[in-house]
C-alpha atoms as a PDB file:
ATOM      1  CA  UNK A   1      22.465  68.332 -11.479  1.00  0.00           C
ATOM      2  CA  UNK A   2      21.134  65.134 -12.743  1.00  0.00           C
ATOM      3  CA  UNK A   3      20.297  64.292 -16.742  1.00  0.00           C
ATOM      4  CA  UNK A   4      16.636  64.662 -17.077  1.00  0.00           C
ATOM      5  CA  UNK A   5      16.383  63.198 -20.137  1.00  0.00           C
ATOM      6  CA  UNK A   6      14.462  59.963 -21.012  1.00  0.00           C
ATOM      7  CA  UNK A   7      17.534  57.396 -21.004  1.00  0.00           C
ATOM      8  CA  UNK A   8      17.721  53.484 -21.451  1.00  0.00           C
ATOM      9  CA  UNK A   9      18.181  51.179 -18.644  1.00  0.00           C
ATOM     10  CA  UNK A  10      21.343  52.771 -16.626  1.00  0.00           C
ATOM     11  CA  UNK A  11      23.858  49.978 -16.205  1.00  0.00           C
ATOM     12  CA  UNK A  12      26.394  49.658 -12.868  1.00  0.00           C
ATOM     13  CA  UNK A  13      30.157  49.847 -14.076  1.00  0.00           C
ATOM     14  CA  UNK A  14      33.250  48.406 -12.335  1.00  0.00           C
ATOM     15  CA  UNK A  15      36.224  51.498 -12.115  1.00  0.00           C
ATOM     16  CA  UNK A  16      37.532  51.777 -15.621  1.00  0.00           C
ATOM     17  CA  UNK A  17      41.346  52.083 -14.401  1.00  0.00           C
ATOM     18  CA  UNK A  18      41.717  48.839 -12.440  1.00  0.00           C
ATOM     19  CA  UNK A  19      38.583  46.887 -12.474  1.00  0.00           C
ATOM     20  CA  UNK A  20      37.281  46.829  -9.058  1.00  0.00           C
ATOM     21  CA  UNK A  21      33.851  47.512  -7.719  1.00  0.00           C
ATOM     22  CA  UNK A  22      34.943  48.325  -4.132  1.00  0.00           C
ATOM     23  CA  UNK A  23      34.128  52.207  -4.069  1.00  0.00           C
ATOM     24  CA  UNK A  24      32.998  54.944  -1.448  1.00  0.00           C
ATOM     25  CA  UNK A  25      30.360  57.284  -2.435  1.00  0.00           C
ATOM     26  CA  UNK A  26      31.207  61.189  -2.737  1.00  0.00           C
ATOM     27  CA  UNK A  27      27.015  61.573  -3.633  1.00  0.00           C
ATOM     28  CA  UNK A  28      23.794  60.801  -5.416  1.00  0.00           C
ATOM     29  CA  UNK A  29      22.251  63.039  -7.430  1.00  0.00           C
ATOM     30  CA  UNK A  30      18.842  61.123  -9.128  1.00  0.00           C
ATOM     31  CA  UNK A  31      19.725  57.804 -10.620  1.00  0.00           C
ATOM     32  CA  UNK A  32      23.350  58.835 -10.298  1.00  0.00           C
ATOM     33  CA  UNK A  33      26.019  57.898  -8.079  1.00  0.00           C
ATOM     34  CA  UNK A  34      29.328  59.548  -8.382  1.00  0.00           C
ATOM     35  CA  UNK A  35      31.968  57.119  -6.055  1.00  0.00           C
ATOM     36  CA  UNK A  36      35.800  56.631  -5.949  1.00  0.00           C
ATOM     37  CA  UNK A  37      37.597  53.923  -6.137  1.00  0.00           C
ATOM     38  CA  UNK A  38      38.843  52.299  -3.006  1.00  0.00           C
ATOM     39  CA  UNK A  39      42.090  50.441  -5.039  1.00  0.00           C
ATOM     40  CA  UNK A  40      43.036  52.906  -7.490  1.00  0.00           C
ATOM     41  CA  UNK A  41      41.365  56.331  -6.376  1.00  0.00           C
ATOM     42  CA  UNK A  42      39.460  56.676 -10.035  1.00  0.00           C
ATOM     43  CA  UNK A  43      36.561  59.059  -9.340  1.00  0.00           C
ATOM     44  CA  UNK A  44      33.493  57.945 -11.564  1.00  0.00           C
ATOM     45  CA  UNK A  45      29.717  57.450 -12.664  1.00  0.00           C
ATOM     46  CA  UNK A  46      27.639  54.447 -11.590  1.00  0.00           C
ATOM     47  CA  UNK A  47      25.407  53.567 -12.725  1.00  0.00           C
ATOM     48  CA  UNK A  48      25.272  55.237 -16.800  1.00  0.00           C
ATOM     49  CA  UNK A  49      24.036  54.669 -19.957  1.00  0.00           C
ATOM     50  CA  UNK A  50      25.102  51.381 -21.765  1.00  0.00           C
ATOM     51  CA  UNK A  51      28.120  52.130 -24.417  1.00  0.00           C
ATOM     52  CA  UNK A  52      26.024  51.787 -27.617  1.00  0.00           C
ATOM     53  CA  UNK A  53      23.571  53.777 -25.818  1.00  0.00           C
ATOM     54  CA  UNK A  54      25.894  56.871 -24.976  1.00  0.00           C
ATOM     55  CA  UNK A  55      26.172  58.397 -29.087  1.00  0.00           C
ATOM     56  CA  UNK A  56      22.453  58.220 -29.155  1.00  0.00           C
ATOM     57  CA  UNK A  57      20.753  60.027 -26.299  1.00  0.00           C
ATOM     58  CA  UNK A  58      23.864  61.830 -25.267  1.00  0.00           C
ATOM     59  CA  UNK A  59      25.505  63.521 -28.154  1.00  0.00           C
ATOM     60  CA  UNK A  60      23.096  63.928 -30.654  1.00  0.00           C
ATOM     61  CA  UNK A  61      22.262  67.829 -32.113  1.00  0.00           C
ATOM     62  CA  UNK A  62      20.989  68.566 -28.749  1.00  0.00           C
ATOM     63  CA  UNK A  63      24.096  68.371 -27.176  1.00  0.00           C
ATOM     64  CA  UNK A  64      26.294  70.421 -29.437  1.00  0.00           C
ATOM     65  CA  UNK A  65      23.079  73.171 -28.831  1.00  0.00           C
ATOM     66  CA  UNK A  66      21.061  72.363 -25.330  1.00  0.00           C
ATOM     67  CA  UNK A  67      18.472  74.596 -23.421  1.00  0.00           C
ATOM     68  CA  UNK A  68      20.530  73.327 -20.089  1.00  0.00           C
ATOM     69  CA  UNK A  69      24.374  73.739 -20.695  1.00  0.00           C
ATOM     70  CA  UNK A  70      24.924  73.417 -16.535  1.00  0.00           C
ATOM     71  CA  UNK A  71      23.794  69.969 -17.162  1.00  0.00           C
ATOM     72  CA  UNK A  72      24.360  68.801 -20.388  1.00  0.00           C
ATOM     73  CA  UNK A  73      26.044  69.655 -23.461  1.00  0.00           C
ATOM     74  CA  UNK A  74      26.948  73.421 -25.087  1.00  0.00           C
ATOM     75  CA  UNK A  75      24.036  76.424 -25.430  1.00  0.00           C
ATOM     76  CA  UNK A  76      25.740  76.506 -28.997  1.00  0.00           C
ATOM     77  CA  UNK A  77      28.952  75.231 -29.642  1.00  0.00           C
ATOM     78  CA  UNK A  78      29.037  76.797 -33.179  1.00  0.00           C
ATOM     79  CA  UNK A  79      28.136  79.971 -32.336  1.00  0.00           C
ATOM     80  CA  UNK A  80      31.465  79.903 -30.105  1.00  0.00           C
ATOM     81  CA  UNK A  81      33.433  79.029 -32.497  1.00  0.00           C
ATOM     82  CA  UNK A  82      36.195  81.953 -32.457  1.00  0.00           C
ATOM     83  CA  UNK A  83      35.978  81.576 -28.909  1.00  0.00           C
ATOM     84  CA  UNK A  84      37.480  78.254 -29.219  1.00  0.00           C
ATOM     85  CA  UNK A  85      40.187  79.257 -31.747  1.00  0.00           C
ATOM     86  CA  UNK A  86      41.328  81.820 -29.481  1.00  0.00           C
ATOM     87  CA  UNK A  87      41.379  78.915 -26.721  1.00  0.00           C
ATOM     88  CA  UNK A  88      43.618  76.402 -28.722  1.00  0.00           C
ATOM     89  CA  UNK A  89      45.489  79.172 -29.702  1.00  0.00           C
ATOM     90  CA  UNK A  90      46.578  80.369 -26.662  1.00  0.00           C
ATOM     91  CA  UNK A  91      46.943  76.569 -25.154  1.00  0.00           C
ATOM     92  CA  UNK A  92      49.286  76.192 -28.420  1.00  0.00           C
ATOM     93  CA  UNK A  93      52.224  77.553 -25.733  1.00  0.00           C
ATOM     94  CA  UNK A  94      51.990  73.634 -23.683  1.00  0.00           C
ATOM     95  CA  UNK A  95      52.781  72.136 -26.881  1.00  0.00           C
ATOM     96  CA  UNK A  96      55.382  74.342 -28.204  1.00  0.00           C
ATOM     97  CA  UNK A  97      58.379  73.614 -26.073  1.00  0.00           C
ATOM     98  CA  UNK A  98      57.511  69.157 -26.557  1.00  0.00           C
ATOM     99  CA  UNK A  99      57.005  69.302 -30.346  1.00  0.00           C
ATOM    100  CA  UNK A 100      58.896  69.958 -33.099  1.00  0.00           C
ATOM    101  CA  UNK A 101      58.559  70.657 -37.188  1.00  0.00           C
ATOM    102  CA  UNK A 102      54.926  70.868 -38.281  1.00  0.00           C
ATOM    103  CA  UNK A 103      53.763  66.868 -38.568  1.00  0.00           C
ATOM    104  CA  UNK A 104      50.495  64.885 -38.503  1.00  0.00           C
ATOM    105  CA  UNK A 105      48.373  65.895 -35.829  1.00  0.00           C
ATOM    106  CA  UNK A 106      45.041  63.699 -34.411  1.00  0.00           C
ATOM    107  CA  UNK A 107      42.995  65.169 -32.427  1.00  0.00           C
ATOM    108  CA  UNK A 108      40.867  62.591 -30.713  1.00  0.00           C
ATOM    109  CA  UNK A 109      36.923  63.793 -30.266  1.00  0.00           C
ATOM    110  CA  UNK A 110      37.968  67.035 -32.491  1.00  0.00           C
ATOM    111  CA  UNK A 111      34.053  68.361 -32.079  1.00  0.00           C
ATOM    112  CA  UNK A 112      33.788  70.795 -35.071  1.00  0.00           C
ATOM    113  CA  UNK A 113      37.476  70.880 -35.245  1.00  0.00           C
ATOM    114  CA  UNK A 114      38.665  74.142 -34.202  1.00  0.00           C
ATOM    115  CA  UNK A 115      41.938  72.685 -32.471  1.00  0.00           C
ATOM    116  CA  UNK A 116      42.496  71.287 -35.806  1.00  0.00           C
ATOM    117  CA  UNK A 117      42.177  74.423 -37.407  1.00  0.00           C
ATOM    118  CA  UNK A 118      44.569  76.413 -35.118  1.00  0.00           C
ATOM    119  CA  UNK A 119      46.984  73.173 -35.756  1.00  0.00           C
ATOM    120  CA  UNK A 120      46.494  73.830 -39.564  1.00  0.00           C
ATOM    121  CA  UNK A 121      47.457  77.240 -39.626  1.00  0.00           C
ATOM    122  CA  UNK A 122      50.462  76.642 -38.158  1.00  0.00           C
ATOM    123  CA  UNK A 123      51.710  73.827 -40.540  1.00  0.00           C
ATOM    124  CA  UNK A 124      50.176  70.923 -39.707  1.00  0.00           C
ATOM    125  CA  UNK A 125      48.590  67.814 -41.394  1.00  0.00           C
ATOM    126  CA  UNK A 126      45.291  67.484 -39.382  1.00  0.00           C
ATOM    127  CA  UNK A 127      43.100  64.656 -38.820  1.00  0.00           C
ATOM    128  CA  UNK A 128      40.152  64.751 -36.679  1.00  0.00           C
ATOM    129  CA  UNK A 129      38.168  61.725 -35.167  1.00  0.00           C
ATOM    130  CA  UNK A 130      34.600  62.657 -34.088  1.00  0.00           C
ATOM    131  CA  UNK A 131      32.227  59.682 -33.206  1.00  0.00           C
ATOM    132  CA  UNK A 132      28.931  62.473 -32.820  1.00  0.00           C
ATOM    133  CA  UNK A 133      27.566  62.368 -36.385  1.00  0.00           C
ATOM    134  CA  UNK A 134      25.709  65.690 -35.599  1.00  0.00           C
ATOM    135  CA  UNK A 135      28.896  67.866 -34.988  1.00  0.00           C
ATOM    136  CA  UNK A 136      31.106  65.565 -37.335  1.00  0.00           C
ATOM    137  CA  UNK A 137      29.800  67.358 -40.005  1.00  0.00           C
ATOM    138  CA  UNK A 138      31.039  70.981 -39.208  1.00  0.00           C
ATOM    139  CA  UNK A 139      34.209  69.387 -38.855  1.00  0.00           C
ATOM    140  CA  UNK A 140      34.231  67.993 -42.302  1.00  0.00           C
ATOM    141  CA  UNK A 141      32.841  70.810 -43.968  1.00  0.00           C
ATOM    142  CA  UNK A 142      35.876  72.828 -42.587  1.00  0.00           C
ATOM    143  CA  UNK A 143      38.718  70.174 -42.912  1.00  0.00           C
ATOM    144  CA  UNK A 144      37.822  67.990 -45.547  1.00  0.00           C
ATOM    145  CA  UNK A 145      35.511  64.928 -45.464  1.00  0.00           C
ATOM    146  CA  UNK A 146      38.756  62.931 -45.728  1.00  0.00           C
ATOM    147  CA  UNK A 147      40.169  64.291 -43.122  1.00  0.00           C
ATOM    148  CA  UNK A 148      37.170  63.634 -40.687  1.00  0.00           C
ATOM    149  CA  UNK A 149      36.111  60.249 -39.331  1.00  0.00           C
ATOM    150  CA  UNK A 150      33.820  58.892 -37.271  1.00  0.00           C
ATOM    151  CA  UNK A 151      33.011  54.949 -36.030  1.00  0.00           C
ATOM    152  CA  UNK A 152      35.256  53.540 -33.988  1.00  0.00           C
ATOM    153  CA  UNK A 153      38.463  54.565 -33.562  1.00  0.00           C
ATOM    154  CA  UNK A 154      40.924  51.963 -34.542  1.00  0.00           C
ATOM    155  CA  UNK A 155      38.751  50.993 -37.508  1.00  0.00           C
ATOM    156  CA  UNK A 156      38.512  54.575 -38.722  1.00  0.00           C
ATOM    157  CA  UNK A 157      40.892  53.936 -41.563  1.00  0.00           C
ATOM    158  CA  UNK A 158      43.829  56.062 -39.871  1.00  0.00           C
ATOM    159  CA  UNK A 159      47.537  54.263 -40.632  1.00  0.00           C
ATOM    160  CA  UNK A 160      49.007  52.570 -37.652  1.00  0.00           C
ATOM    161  CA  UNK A 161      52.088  54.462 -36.015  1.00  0.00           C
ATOM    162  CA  UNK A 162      51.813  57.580 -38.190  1.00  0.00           C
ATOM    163  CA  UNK A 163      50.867  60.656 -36.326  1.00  0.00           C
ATOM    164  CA  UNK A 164      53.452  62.920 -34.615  1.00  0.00           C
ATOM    165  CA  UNK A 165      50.988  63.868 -32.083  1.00  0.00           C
ATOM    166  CA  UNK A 166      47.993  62.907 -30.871  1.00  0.00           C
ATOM    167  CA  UNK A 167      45.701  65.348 -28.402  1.00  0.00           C
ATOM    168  CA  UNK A 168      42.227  64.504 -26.795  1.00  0.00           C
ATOM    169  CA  UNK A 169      40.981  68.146 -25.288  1.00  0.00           C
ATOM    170  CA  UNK A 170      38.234  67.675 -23.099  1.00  0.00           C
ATOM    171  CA  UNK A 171      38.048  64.281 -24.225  1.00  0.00           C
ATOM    172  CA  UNK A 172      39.123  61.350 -21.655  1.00  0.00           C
ATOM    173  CA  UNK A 173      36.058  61.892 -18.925  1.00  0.00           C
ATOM    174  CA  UNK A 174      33.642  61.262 -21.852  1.00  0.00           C
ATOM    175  CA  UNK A 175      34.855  57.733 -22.544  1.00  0.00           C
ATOM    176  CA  UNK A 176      33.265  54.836 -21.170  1.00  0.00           C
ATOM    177  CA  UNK A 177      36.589  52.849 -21.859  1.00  0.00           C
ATOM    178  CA  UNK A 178      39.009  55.433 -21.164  1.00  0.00           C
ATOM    179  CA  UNK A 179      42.287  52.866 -21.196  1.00  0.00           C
ATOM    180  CA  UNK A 180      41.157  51.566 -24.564  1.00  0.00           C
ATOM    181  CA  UNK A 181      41.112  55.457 -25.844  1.00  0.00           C
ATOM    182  CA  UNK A 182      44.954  56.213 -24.891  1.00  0.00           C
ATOM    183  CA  UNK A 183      46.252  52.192 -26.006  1.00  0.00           C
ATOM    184  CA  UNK A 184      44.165  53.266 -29.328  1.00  0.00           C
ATOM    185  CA  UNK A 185      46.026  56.368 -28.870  1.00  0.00           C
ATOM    186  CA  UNK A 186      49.691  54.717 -28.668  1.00  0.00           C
ATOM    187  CA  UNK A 187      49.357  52.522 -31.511  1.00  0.00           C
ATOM    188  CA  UNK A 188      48.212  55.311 -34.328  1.00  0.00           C
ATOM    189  CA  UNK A 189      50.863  57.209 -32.746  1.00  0.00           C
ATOM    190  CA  UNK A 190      54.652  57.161 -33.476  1.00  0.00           C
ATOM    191  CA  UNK A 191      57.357  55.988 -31.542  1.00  0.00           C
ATOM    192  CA  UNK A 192      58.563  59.132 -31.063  1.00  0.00           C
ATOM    193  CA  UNK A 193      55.228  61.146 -31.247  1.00  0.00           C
ATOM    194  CA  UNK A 194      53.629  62.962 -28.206  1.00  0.00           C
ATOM    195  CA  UNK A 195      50.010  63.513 -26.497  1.00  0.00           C
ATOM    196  CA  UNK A 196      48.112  65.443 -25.075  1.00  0.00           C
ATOM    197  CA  UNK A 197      45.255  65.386 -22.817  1.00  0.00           C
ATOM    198  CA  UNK A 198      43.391  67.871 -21.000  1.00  0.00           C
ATOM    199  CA  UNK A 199      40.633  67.130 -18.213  1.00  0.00           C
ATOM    200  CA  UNK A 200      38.727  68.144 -15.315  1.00  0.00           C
ATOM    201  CA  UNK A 201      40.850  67.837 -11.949  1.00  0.00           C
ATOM    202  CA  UNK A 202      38.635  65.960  -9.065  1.00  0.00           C
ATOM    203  CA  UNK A 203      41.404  67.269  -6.566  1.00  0.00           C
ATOM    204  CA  UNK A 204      41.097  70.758  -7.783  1.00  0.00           C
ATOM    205  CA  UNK A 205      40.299  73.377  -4.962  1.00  0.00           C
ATOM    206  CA  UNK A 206      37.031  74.486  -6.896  1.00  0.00           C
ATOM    207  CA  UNK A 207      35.913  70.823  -6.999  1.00  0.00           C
ATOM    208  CA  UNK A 208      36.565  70.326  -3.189  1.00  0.00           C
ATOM    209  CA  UNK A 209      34.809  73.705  -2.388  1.00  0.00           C
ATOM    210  CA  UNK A 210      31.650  73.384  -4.412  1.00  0.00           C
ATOM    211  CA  UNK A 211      31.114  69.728  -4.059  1.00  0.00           C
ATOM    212  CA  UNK A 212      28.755  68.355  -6.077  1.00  0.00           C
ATOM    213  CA  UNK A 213      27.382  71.844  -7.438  1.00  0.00           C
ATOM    214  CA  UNK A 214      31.242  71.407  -9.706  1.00  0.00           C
ATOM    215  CA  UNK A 215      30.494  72.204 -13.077  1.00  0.00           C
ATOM    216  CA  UNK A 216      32.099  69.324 -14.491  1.00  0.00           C
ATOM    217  CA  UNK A 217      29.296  66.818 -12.831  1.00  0.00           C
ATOM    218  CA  UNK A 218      27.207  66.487 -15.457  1.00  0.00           C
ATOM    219  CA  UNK A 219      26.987  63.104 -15.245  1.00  0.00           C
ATOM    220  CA  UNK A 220      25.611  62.028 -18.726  1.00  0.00           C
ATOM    221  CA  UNK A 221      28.560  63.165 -19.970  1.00  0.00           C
ATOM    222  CA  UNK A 222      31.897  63.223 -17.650  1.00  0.00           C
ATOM    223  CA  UNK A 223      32.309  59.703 -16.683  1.00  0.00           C
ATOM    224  CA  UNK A 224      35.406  59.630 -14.912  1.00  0.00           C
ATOM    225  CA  UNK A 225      36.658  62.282 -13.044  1.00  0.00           C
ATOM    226  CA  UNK A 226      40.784  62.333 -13.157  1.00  0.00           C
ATOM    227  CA  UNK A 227      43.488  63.773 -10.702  1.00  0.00           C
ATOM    228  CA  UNK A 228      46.705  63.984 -11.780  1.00  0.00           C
ATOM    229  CA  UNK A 229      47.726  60.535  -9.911  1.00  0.00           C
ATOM    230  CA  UNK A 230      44.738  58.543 -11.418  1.00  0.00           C
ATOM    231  CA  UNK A 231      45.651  59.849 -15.073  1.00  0.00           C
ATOM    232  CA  UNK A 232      49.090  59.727 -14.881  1.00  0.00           C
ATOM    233  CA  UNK A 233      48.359  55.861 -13.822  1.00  0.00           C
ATOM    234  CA  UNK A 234      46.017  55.708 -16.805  1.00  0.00           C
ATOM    235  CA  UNK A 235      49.016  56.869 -19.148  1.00  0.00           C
ATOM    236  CA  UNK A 236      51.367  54.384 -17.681  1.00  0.00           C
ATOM    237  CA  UNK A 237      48.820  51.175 -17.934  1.00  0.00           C
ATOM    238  CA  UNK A 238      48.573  51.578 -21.591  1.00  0.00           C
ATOM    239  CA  UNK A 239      52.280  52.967 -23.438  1.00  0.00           C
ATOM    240  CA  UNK A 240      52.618  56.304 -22.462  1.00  0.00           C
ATOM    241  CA  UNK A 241      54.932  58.454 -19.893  1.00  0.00           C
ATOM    242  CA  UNK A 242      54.559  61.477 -18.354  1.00  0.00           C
ATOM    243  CA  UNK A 243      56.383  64.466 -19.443  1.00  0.00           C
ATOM    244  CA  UNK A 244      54.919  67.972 -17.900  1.00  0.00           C
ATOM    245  CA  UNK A 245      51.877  68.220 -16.655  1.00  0.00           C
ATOM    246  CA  UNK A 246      50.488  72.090 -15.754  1.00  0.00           C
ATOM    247  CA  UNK A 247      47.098  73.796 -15.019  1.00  0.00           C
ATOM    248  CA  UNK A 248      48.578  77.184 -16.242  1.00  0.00           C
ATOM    249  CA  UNK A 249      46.282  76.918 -19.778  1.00  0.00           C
ATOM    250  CA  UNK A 250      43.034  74.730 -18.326  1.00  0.00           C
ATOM    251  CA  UNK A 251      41.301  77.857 -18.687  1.00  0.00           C
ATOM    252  CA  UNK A 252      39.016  79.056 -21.712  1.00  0.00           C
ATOM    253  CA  UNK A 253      37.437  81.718 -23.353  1.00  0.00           C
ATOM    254  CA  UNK A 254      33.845  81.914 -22.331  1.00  0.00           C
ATOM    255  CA  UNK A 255      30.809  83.612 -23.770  1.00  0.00           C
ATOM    256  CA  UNK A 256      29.027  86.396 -21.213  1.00  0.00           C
ATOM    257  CA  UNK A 257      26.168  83.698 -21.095  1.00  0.00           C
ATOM    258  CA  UNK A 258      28.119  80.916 -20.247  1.00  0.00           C
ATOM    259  CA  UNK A 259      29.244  82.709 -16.977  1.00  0.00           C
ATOM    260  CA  UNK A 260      25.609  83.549 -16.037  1.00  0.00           C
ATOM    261  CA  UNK A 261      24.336  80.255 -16.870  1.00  0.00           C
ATOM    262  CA  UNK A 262      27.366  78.240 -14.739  1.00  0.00           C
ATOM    263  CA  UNK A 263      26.796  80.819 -12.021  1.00  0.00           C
ATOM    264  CA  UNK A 264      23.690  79.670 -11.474  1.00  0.00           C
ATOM    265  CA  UNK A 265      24.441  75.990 -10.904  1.00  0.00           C
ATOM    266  CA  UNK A 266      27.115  77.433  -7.965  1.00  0.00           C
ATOM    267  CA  UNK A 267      23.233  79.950  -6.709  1.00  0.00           C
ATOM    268  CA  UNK A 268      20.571  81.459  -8.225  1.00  0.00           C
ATOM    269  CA  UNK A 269      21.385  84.961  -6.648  1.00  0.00           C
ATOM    270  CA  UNK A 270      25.546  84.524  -7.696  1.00  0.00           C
ATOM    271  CA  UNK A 271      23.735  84.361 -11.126  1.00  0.00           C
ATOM    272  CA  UNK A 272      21.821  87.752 -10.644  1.00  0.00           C
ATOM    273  CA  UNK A 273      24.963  89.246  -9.519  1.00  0.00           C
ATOM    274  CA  UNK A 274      26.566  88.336 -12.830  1.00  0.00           C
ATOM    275  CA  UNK A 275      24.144  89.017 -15.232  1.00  0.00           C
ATOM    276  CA  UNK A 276      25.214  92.675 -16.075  1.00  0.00           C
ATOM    277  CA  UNK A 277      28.568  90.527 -17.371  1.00  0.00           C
ATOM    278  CA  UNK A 278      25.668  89.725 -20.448  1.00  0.00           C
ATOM    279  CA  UNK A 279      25.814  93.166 -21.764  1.00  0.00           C
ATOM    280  CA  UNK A 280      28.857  92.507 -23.192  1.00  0.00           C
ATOM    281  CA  UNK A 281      27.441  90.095 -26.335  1.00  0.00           C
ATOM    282  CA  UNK A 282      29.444  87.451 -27.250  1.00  0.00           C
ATOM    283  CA  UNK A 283      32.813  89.269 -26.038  1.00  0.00           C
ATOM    284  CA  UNK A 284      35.247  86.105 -24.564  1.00  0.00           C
ATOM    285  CA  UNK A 285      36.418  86.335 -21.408  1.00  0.00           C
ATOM    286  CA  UNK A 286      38.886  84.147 -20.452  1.00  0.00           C
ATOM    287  CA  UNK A 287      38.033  81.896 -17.014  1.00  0.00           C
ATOM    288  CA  UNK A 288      40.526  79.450 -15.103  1.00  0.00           C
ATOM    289  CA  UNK A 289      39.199  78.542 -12.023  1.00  0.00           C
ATOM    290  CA  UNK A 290      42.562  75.652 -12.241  1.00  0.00           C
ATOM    291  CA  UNK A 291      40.322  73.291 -12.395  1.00  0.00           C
ATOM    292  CA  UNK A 292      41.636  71.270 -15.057  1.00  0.00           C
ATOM    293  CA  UNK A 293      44.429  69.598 -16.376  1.00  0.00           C
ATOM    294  CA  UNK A 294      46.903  69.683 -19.105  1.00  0.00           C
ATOM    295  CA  UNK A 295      49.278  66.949 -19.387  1.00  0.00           C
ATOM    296  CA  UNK A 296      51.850  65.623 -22.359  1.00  0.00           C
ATOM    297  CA  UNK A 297      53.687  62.578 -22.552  1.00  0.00           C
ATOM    298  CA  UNK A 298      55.749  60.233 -24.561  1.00  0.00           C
ATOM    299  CA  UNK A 299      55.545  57.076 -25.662  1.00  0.00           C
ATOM    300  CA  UNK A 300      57.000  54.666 -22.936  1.00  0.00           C
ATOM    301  CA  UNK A 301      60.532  52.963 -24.281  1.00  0.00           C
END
C-alpha cells in the first residue's frame, strides 16, 4: 500500500548499513521502491521523504490516530493503551533473565510511554525519548515532563554512559539513520548496560508468503526492513554484541479492529470473514504471526 499523502520531494537513499547503492528490487508500489542490498543484504525504502521532512508529514497527530492504519500510523494509539501495557508486560520475560536490580531504563521512541510505565512499576528509573511532539505529550503527562524529551537524541540533555538499559520497541525501521540510533544508543549507555530492540523480520515466513501485501510495508514509515543477519551486523558496526535473539514475544495484543482492518490489506473477503471477531469491543487478543524480532545485546569489550 503506498502513502497517499501529499509529501515533499522523495529523495533516493544509498543502504543505511554499508553505503552502497547497488540493490535489486523486491517491488514498486507508487513512488516507492522497496530493494535489497546487493553488499550487505539491508532490505529498504528508495526513494523517501527527506530527514527533516519525516517528523512533519509522517508523525504528526494523524499518525498516532489515522483513518488508514494498513498504511500508515495507529487507528488510535491511546485508546490502546492497556493493550500495550499488557504487551510490555508480557515481553518483560526477554529481559528478565539479561538484567539485573531495577536501574535507569531509556526507551528510545517511547510513543506515549507505556513500556516505560510497565518498567516503572517494576522499579525502574524511566526515561523516555520521543521526537513526535504530538504523542510526546501523553508521555509527559504520565512520566513527568522531565522525564520526557524530544529533539535530537544525543542533544536531549540525557548524561553520557548512565543508563543500565536502553530498548527501542518498534523503533529501528523508522530511522532514516539507523547506525547513528544504536552508536547514540552505546554512548548514553553503560559499559555494562544492555539493549534491546525489537523489529519486523524481512525473512519471516509471513513476509515471504504475502509479499508485498506484509503489513509492515508501509513505506512512509518502516524504512529498513531487518533480518536477523542485517541487524545483528548493524549491532556489531556501532558497539554492541549479540546476546539472545528470539521471536517467542514479537507478538502483541491487538484490538478486534485492528485484525479486521490488517485482514483486509492480506483480501477484502479474509476481512469479511473476520469481522464477527469485532463483536468483541476492545477485548485484546494476542497475535504472533513470528514476524518480528526481539534481540538483546551487550556492549562490545
Amino acid at each position: 500500500m503506498s502513502d497517499a499523502r501529499p509529501a515533499s520531494e522523495l529523495v533516493d537513499v544509498a543502504c543505511a548499513l554499508c553505503g552502497g547503492r547497488d540493490r535489486t528490487l523486491r517491488f514498486r508500489d507508487g513512488p516507492y521502491s522497496v530493494v535489497t542490498c546487493t553488499n550487505c543484504d539491508l532490505t529498504y525504502v528508495t526513494p523517501r521523504r527527506g530527514d527533516g521532512a519525516l517528523l512533519d508529514e509522517v508523525y504528526d497527530e494523524s499518525y498516532w490516530r489515522s483513518q488508514a492504519a494498513r498504511e500508515r500510523g495507529y487507528t488510535d494509539y491511546r485508546a490502546d493503551a492497556e493493550l500495550y501495557r499488557e504487551t510490555y508486560r508480557r515481553r518483560w520475560a526477554v529481559l528478565e533473565p539479561h538484567v539485573g536490580a531495577p536501574g535507569r531504563v531509556l526507551d528510545i521512541g517511547c510513543a506515549a510511554g507505556y513500556f516505560l510505565e510497565v518498567a516503572r512499576a517494576k522499579g525502574w528509573d524511566v526515561f523516555g525519548f520521543e521526537p513526535s511532539d504530538a504523542i510526546r505529550k501523553t508521555a509527559a503527562a504520565a512520566l513527568g515532563e522531565e522525564r520526557v524529551r524530544g529533539g535530537r537524541l544525543l542533544d536531549a540533555g540525557f548524561e553520557r554512559a548512565s543508563f543500565d538499559l536502553v530498548t527501542l520497541w518498534d523503533v529501528i525501521e523508522h530511522t532514516p539513520d539507523p547506525l547513528a540510533t544504536l552508536r547514540a544508543a552505546a554512548e548514553l549507555a553503560k559499559p555494562t548496560a544492555k539493549l534491546v530492540v525489537e523489529t519486523q523480520n524481512v525473512r519471516s515466513v509471513a513476509a515471504r508468503v504475502l509479499g508485498k501485501r506484509w503489513q509492515h510495508y508501509k513505506h512512509a514509515e518502516h524504512l529498513h526492513h531487518f533480518h536477523l543477519g542485517t541487524l545483528t551486523r548493524a549491532l556489531e558496526l556501532t558497539g554492541w554484541r549479540l546476546v539472545a535473539s528470539t521471536k517467542r514475544f514479537g507478538g502483541k495484543l491487538v484490538s478486534p479492529h485492528f485484525i479486521v482492518e490488517r485482514a483486509k490489506r492480506v483480501h477484502p473477503i479474509l476481512s469479511t470473514l473476520v469481522s464477527p471477531v469485532e463483536l468483541l469491543g476492545r477485548r485484546g487478543l494476542y497475535v504472533n504471526p513470528f514476524d518480528e524480532l526481539i534481540v538483546v545485546a551487550e556492549r562490545a569489550r
